[in-house]
Protein backbone atom coordinates (compact mmCIF):
# COMPACT_ATOMS: atom_id res chain seq x y z
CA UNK A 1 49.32 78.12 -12.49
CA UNK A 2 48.83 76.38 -8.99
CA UNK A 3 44.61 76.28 -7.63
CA UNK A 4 45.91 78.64 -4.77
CA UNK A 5 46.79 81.31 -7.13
CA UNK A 6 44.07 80.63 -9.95
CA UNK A 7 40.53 82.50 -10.31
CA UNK A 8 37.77 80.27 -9.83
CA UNK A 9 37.08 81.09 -13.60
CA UNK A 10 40.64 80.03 -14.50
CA UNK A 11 40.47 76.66 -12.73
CA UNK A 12 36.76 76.10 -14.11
CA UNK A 13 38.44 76.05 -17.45
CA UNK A 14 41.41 74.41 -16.49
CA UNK A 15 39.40 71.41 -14.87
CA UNK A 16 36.80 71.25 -17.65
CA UNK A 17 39.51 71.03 -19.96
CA UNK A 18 41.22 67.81 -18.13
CA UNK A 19 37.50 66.83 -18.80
CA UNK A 20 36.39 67.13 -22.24
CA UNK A 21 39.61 68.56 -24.31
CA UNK A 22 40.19 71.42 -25.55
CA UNK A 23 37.89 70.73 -28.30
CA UNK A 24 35.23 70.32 -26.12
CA UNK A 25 34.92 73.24 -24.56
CA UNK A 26 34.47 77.30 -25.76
CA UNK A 27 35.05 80.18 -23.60
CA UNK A 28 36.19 83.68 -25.30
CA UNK A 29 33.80 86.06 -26.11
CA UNK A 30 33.82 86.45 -29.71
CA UNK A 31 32.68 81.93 -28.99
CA UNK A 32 30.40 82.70 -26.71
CA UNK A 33 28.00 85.01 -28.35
CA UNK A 34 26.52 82.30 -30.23
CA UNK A 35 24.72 80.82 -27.11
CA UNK A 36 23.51 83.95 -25.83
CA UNK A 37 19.96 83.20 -26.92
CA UNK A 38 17.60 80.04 -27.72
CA UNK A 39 14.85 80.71 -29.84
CA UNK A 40 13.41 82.87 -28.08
CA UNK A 41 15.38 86.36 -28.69
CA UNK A 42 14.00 88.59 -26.77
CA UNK A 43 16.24 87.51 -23.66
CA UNK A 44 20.08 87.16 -24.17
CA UNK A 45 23.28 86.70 -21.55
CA UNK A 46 26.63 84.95 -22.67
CA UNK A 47 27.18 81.86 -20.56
CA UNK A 48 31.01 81.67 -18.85
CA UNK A 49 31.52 78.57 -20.58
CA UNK A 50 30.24 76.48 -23.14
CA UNK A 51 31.24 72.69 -22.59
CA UNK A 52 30.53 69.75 -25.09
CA UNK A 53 30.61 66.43 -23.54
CA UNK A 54 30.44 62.98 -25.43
CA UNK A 55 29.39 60.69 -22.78
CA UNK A 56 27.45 59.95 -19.24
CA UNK A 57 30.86 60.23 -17.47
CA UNK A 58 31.55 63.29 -18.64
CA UNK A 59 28.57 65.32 -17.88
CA UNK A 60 28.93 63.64 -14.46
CA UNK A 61 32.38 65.56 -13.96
CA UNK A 62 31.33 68.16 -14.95
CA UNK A 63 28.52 68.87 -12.78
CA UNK A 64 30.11 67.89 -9.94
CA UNK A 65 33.01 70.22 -10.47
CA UNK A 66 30.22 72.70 -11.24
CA UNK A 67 28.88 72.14 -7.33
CA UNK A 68 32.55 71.87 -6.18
CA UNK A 69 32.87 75.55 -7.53
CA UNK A 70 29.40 76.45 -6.29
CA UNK A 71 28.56 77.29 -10.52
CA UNK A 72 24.84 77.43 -11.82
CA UNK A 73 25.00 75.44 -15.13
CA UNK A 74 22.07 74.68 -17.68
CA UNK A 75 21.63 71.85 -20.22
CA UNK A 76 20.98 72.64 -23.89
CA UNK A 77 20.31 70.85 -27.13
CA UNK A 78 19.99 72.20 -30.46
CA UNK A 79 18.54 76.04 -29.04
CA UNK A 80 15.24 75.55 -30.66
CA UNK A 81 13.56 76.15 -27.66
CA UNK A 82 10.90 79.35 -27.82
CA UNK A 83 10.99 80.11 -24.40
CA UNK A 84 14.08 81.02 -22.97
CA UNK A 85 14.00 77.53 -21.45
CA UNK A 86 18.07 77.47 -22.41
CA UNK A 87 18.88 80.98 -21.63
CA UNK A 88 22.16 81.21 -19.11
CA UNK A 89 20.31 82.93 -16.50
CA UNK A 90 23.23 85.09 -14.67
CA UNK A 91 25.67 83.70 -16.43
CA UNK A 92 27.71 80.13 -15.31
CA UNK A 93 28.26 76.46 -17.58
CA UNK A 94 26.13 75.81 -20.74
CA UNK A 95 26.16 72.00 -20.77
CA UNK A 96 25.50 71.35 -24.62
CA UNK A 97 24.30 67.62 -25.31
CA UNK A 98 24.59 67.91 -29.01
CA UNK A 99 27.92 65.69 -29.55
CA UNK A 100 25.59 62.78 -27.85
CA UNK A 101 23.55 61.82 -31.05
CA UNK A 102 23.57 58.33 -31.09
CA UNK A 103 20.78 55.56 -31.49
CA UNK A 104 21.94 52.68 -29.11
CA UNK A 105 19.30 50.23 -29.75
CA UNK A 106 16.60 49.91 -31.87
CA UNK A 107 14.60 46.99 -30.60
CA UNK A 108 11.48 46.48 -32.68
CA UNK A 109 9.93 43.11 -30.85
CA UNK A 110 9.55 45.15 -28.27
CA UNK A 111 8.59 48.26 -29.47
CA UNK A 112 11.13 50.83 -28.42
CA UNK A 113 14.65 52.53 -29.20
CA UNK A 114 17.24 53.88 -26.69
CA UNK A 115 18.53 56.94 -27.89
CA UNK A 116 21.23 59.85 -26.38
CA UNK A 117 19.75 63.57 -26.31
CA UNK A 118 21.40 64.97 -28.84
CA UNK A 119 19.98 62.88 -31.59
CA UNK A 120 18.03 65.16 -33.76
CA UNK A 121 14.37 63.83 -34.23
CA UNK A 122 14.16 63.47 -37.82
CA UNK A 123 17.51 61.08 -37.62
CA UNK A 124 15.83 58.82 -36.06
CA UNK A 125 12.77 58.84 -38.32
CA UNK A 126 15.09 58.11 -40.93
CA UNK A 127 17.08 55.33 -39.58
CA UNK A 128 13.19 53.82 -38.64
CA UNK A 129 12.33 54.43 -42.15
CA UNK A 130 11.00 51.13 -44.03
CA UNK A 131 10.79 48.74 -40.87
CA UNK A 132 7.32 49.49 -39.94
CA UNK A 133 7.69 51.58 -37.62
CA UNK A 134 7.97 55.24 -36.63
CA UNK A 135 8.47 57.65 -33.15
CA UNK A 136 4.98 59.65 -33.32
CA UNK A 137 6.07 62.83 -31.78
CA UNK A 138 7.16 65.22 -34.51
CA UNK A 139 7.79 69.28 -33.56
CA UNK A 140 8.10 71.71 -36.65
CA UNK A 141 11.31 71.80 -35.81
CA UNK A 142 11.76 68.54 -36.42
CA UNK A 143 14.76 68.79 -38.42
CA UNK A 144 16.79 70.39 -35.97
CA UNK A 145 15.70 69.78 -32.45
CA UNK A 146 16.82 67.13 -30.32
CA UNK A 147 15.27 64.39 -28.38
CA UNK A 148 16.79 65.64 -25.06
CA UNK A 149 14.90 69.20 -25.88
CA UNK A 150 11.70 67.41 -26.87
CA UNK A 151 11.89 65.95 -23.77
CA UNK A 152 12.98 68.77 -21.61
CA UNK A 153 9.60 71.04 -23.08
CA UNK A 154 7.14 67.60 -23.35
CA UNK A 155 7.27 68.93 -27.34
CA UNK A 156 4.35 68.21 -29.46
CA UNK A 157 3.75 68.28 -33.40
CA UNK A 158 1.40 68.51 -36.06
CA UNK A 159 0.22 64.72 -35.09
CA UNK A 160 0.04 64.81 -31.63
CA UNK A 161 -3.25 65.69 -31.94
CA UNK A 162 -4.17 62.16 -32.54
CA UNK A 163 -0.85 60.19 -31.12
CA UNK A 164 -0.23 62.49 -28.48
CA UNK A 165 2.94 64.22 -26.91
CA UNK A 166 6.38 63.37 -25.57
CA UNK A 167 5.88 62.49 -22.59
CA UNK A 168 3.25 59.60 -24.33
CA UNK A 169 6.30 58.05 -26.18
CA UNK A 170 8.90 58.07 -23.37
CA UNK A 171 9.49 54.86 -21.26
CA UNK A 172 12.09 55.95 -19.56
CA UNK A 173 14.83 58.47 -18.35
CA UNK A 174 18.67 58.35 -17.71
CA UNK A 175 19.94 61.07 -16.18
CA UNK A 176 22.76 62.92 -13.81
CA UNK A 177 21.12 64.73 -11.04
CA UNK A 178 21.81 68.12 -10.46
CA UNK A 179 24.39 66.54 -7.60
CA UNK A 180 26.40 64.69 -10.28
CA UNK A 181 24.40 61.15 -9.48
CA UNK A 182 23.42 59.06 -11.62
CA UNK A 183 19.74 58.17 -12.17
CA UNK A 184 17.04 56.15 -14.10
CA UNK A 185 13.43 56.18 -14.00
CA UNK A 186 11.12 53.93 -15.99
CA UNK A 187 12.97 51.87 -18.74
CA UNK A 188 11.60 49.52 -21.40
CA UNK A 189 8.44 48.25 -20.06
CA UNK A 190 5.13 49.25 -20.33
CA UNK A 191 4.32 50.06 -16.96
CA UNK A 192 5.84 50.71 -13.92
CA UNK A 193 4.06 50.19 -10.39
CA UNK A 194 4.31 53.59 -7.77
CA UNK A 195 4.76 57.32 -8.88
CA UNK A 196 5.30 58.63 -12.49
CA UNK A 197 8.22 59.97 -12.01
CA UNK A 198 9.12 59.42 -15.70
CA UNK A 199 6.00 61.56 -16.61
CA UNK A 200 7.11 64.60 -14.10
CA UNK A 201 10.60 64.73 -15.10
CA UNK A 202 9.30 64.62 -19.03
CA UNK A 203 8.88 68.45 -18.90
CA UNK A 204 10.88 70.05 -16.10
CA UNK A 205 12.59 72.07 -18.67
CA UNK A 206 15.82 70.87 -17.89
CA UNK A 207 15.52 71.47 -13.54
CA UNK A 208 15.32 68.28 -12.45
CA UNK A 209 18.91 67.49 -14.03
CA UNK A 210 20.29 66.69 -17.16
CA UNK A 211 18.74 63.99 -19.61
CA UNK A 212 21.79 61.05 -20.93
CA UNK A 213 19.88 58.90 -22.70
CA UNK A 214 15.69 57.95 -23.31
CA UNK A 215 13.82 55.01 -23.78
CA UNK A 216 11.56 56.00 -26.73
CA UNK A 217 8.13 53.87 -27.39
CA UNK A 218 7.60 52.77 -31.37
CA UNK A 219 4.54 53.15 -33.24
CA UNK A 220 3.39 51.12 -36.03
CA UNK A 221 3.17 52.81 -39.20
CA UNK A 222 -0.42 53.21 -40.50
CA UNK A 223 -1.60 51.17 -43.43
CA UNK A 224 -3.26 54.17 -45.29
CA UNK A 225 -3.47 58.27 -44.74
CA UNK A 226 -5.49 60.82 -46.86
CA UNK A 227 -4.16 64.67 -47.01
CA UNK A 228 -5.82 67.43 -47.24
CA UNK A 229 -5.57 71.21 -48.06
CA UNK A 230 -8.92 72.53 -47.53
CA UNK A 231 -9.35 76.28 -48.92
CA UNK A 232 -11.21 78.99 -47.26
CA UNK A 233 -11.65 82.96 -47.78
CA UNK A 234 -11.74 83.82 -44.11
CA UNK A 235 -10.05 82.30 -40.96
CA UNK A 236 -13.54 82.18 -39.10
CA UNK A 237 -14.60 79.84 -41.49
CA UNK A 238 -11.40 77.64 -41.31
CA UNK A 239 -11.82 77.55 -37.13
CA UNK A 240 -15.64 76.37 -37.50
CA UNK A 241 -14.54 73.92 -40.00
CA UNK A 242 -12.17 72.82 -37.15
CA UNK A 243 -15.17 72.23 -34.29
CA UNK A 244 -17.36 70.90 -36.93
CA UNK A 245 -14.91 67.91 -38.15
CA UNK A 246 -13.96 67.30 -34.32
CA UNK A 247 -17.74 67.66 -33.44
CA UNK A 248 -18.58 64.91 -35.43
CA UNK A 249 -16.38 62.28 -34.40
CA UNK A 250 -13.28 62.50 -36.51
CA UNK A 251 -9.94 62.64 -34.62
CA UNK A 252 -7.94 63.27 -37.85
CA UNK A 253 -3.72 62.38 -37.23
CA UNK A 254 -3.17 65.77 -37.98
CA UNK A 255 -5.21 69.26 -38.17
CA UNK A 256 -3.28 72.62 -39.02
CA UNK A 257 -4.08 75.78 -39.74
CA UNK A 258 -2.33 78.35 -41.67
CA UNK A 259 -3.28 81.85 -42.29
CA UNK A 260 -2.74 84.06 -45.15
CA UNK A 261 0.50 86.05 -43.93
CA UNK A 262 2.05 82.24 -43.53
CA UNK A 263 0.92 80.87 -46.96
CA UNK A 264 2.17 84.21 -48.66
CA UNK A 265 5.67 83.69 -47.15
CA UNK A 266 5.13 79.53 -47.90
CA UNK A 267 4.12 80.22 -51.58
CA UNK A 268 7.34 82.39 -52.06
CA UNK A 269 9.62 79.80 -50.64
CA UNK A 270 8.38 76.47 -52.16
CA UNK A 271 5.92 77.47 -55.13
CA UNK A 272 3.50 74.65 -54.28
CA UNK A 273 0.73 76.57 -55.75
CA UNK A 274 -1.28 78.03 -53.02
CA UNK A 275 -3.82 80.46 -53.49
CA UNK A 276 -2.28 84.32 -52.58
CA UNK A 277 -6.30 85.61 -51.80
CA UNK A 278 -6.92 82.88 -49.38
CA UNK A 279 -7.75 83.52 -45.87
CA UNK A 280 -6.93 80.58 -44.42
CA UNK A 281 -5.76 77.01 -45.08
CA UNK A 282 -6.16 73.88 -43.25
CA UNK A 283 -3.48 70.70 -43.57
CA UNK A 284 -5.42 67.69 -42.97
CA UNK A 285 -3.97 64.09 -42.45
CA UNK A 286 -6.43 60.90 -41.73
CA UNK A 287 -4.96 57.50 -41.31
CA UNK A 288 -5.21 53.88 -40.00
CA UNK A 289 -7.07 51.34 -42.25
CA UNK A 290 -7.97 51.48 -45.89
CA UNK A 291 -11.55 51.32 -45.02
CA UNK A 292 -11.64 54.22 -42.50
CA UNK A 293 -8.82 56.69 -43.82
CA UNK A 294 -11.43 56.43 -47.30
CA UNK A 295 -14.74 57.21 -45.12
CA UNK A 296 -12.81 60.37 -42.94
CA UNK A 297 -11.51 61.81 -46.27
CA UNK A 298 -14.77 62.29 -47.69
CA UNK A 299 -16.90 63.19 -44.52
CA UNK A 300 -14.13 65.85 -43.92
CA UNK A 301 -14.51 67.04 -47.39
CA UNK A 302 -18.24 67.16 -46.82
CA UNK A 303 -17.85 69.10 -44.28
CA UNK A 304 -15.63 71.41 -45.42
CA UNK A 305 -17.67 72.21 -47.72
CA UNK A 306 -20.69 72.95 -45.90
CA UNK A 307 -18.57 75.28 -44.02
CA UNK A 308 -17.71 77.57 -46.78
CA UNK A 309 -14.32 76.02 -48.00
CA UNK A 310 -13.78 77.05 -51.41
CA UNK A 311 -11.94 73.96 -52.61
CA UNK A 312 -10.46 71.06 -51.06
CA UNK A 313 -7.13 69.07 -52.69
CA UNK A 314 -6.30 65.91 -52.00
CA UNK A 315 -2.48 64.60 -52.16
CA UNK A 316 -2.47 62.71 -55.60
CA UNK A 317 1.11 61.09 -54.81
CA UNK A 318 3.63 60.87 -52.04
CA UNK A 319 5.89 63.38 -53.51
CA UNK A 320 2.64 65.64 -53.16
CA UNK A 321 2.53 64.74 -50.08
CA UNK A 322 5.66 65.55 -48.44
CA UNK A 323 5.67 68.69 -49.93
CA UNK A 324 2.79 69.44 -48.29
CA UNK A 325 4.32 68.54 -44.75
CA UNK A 326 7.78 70.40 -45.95
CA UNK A 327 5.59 73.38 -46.36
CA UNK A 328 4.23 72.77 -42.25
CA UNK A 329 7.45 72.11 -41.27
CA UNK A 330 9.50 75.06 -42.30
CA UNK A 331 6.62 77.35 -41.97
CA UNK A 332 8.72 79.63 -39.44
CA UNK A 333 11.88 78.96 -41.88
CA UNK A 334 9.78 80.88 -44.31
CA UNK A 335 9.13 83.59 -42.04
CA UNK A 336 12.56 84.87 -42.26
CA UNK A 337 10.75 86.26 -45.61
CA UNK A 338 8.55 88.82 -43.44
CA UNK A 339 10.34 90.03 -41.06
CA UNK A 340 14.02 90.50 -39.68
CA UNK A 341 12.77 88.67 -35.72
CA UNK A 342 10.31 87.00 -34.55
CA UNK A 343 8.35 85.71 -31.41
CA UNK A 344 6.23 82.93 -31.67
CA UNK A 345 3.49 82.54 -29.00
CA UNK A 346 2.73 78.99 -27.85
CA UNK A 347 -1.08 79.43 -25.59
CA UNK A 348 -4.02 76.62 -25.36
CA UNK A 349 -8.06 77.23 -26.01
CA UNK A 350 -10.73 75.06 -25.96
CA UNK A 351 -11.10 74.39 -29.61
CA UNK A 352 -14.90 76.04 -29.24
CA UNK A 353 -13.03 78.77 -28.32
CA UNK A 354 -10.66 79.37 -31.38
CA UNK A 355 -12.59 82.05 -33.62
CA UNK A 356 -12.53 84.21 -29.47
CA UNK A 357 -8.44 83.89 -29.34
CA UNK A 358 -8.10 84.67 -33.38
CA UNK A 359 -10.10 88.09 -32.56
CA UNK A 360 -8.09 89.05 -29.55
CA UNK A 361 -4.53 88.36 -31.88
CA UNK A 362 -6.45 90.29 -35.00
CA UNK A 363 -7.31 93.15 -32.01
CA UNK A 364 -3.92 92.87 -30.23
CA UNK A 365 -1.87 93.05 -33.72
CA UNK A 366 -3.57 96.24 -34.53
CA UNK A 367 -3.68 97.95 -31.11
CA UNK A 368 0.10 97.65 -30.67
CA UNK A 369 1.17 97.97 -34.57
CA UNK A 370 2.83 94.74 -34.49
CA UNK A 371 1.86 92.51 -37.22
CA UNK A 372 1.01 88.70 -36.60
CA UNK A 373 0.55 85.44 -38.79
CA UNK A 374 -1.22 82.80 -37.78
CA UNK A 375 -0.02 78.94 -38.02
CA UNK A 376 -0.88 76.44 -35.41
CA UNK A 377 -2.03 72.68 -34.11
CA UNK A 378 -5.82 73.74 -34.26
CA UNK A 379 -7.14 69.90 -34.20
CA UNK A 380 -6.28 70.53 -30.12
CA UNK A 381 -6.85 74.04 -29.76
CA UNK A 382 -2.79 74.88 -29.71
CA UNK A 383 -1.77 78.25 -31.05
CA UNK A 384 1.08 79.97 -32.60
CA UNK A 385 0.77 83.43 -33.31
CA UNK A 386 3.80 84.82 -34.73
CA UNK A 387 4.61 88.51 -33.88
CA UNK A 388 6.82 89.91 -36.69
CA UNK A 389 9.29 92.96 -35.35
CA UNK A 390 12.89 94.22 -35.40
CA UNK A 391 14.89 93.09 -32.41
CA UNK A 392 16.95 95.89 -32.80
CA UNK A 393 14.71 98.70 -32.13
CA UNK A 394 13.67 98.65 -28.11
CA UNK A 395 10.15 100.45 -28.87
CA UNK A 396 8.96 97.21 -31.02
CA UNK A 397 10.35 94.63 -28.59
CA UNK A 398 7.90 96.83 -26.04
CA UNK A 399 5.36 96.35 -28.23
CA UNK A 400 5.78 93.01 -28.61
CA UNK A 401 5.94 92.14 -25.28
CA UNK A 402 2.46 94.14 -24.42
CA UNK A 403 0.65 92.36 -27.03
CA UNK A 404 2.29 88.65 -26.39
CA UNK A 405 0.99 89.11 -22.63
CA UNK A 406 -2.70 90.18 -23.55
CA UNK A 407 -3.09 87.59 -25.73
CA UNK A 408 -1.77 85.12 -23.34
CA UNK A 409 -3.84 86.37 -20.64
CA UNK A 410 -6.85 85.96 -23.18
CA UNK A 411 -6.15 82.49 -23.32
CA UNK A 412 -6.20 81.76 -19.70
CA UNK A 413 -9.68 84.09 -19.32
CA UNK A 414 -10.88 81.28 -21.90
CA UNK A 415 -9.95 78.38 -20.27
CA UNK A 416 -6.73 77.93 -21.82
CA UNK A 417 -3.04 77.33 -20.76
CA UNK A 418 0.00 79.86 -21.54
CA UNK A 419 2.10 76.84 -23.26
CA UNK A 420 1.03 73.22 -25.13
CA UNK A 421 4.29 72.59 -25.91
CA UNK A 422 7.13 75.51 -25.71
CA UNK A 423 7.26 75.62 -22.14
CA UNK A 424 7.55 78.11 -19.84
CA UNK A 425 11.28 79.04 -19.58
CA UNK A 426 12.22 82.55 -18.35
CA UNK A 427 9.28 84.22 -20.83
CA UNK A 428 6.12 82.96 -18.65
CA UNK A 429 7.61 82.43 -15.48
CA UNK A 430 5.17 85.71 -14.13
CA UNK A 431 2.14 83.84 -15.18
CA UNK A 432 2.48 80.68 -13.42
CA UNK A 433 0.92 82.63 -10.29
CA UNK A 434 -1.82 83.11 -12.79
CA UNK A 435 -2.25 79.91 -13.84
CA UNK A 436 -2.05 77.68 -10.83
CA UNK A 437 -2.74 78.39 -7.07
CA UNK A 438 -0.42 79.02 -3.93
CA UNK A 439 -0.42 75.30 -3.05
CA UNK A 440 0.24 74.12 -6.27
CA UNK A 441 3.31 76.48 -6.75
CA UNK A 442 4.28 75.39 -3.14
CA UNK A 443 4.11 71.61 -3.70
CA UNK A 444 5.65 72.52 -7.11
CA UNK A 445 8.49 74.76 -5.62
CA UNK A 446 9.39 71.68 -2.83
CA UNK A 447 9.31 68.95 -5.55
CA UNK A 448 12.03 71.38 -7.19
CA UNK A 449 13.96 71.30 -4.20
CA UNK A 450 14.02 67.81 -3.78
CA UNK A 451 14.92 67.45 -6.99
CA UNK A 452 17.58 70.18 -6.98
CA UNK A 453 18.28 71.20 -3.67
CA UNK A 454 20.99 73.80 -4.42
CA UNK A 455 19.03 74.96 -7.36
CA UNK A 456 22.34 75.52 -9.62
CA UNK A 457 20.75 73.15 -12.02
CA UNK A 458 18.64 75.46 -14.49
CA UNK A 459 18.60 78.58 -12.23
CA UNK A 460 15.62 80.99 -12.44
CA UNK A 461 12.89 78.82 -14.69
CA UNK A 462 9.38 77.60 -15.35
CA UNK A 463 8.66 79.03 -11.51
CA UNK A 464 8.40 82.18 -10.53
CA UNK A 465 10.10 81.57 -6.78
CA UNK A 466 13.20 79.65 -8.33
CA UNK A 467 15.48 82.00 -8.03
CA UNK A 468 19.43 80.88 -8.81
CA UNK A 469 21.70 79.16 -6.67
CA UNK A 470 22.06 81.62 -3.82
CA UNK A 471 25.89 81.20 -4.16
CA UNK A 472 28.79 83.30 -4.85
CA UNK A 473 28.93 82.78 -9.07
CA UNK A 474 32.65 82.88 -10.60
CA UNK A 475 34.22 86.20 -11.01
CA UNK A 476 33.48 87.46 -14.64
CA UNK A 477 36.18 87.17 -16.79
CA UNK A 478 33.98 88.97 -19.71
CA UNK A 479 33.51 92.77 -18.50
CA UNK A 480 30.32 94.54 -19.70
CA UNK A 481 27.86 91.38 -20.11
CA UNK A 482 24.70 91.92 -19.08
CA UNK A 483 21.25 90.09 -19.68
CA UNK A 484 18.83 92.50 -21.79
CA UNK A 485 15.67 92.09 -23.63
């Protein structure tokens, strides 16, 4: 079929294909429905096309025959992401990075590896494994997000709290502009005189273009840790424990909390042998030196135990452990246990202000009949309430919604930020306004636009005047697909 005869749908697909292969690219229905969602279900709509690039060139083909078709396209990774931040906003290309998973240097002298976005984070924990060396940041979903998503949401972890967040461990970017350019900010050194620019794309959620490859900083592995699982009857006690181990001087590598909906659904899945009556648990982790990691062990247990904990274990063996951590880690695996869906929250308090936050969920949960468990990063004040529901009836997903938004707004009245480390996506673009000022949305709305002038790139996220391209979109070739919460 000749391009004057052809649907601009039709010759999408037939130029993609000259691309990437047939193999490389998805775009019937029944292949589509897959992508209609991240993590975050509440939002869905079935991209046009789904297209699987292995290298730089490709994705630079491909976005410029998106902007030769005048076609809104949006990166993805592995779909972990909570907050819609993936989520084919009116439809167009799903650019999916997850065929580019390869390490291409690992250079230890100099502290740093260059990686592609697709490489899941755990792989390259385990190819680090036994030289000395790790890459600090390390999201729950460790296991099956990807470096280019870490980076897209500045992702967190359990030991952020001490090592800090992605945009801490990232030297420098490659990427292809939302104009099908080539670009690179930052790169293997340390520092890098002028703007940030590294920083501010680490975090744009996938609107300032699309990531090809990352300069990743390398952090010497510790020469001791201690864990912990400190036991208490009531959450209140568990968050004072919290402000009382920070208050004193102790920034532990790690501080979670887990509540007893969480350690019921835990217990069930990997029989470690925690208590069913608990209220609360806390994972602990303290390393560096022998010396210290000894002396914050036993000053946390102290003080655990002046704040009503009713036991405290300590992980006799690395086996122990890692079971501990593989209990943290696939504590929303687990979840699957309670409940058919799930939203997990992602707001910030002042750690002084966790015990306020943990009332409004308790009050929120039972005003709306939604039921919530509670794990979360509470050595930096990061929550995660969990509301449990069933995405197929409307009248929870309501529900839902109304209580998600008061507690989020409760966070902000304390001080507090709607995201650490989700992002903001399509689920918190309306309260941006809330958060930040006219001039900072305006300074933040013309940095977009520099950035991404047509807007195409990652239409309709993280602000709430980024609309989409403001272009004539493909014709659908899908009847009846609509976006719908």
């Amino acid at each position: 079929m000749s391009s004057t005869t052809e649907s601009s749908a039709e010759q999408l697909i037939r130029r993609f294909r000259d691309v990437v292969g047939e193999d490389g690219l998805l775009y019937r229905p029944e292949e589509l429905i897959v992508y209609e969602c991240d993590g975050y279900v509440v939002e869905k709509n079935v991209p046009d096309v789904v297209v699987f690039p292995r290298t730089t060139a490709q994705i630079i083909e491909l976005v410029k025959i998106c902007n030769d078709l005048k076609v809104p396209f949006v990166p993805r990774g592995a779909g972990t992401s909570l907050a819609g931040g993936t989520l084919p906003v009116g439809g167009g290309v799903m650019i999916t990075l997850t065929r580019m998973r390869e390490i291409l240097e690992i250079n230890y002298r100099d502290r740093y590896a260059i990686v592609e976005p697709g490489l899941v984070n755990v792989h390259l924990t385990q190819a680090l494994k036994g030289s000395g060396y790790h890459y600090a940041p390390d999201p729950s979903s460790q296991g099956a997000c990807t470096l280019g998503g870490n980076v897209a949401t500045n992702s967190g972890g359990p030991h952020t709290l001490k090592y800090g967040v992605t945009v801490n461990h990232v030297l420098g970017i490659e990427y292809v502009s939302p104009q099908g350019e080539l670009m690179r900010l930052g790169g293997p050194q340390e520092e890098m005189p002028g703007y940030d620019l590294t920083g501010m794309f680490v975090g744009s959620e996938g609107t300032f273009g699309i990531c090809t490859k990352i300069w990743v900083r390398l952090t010497r592995d510790p020469a001791a840790h201690r864990t912990l699982l400190a036991i208490f009857e009531t959450v209140k006690d568990a968050t004072e424990t919290i402000s009382a181990i920070i208050g004193a001087g102790i920034v532990p590598a790690a501080l979670e909390m887990m509540d007893q909906g969480i350690i019921a659904a835990l217990e069930e899945a990997f029989h470690f042998g925690f208590p069913l009556d608990a209220g609360a648990v806390l994972l602990i982790e303290t390393d560096g030196l022998e010396v210290s990691v000894e002396q914050d062990a036993l000053d946390i247990e102290r003080l655990c135990s002046e704040n009503g904990a009713r036991e405290v274990r300590r992980a006799g063996t690395e086996a122990e452990r890692q079971l501990l951590w593989k209990c943290r880690k696939q504590a929303f695996g687990a979840i699957g246990r309670l409940s058919p869906s799930y939203c997990t929250q992602d707001g910030v308090v002042p750690r002084t202000k966790l015990p306020e936050i943990l009332d409004c969920i308790t009050e929120s949960s039972e005003r709306h009949g939604i039921r919530v468990v509670n794990v979360f990063h509470a050595g930096d004040g990061n929550i995660h309430p969990i509301l449990l529901f069933d995405e197929r009836d409307p009248e929870q997903i309501k529900r839902v919604m109304a209580a998600s938004d008061e507690i989020l707004n409760r966070c902000i009245d304390l001080g507090g930020s709607v995201t650490g480390e989700h992002g903001i996506g399509v689920e918190k673009i309306s309260f941006m306004s809330r958060l930040f000022t006219e001039n900072d949305l305006e300074i933040m709305g013309r940095i977009r636009i520099a950035m991404n002038p047509t807007g195409c790139c990652s239409p309709s996220k993280m602000l709430p005047t980024a609309g989409a391209c403001g272009m004539e979109h493909i014709e659908r070739s899908h009847p009846g697909k609509q976006a719908h919460a």
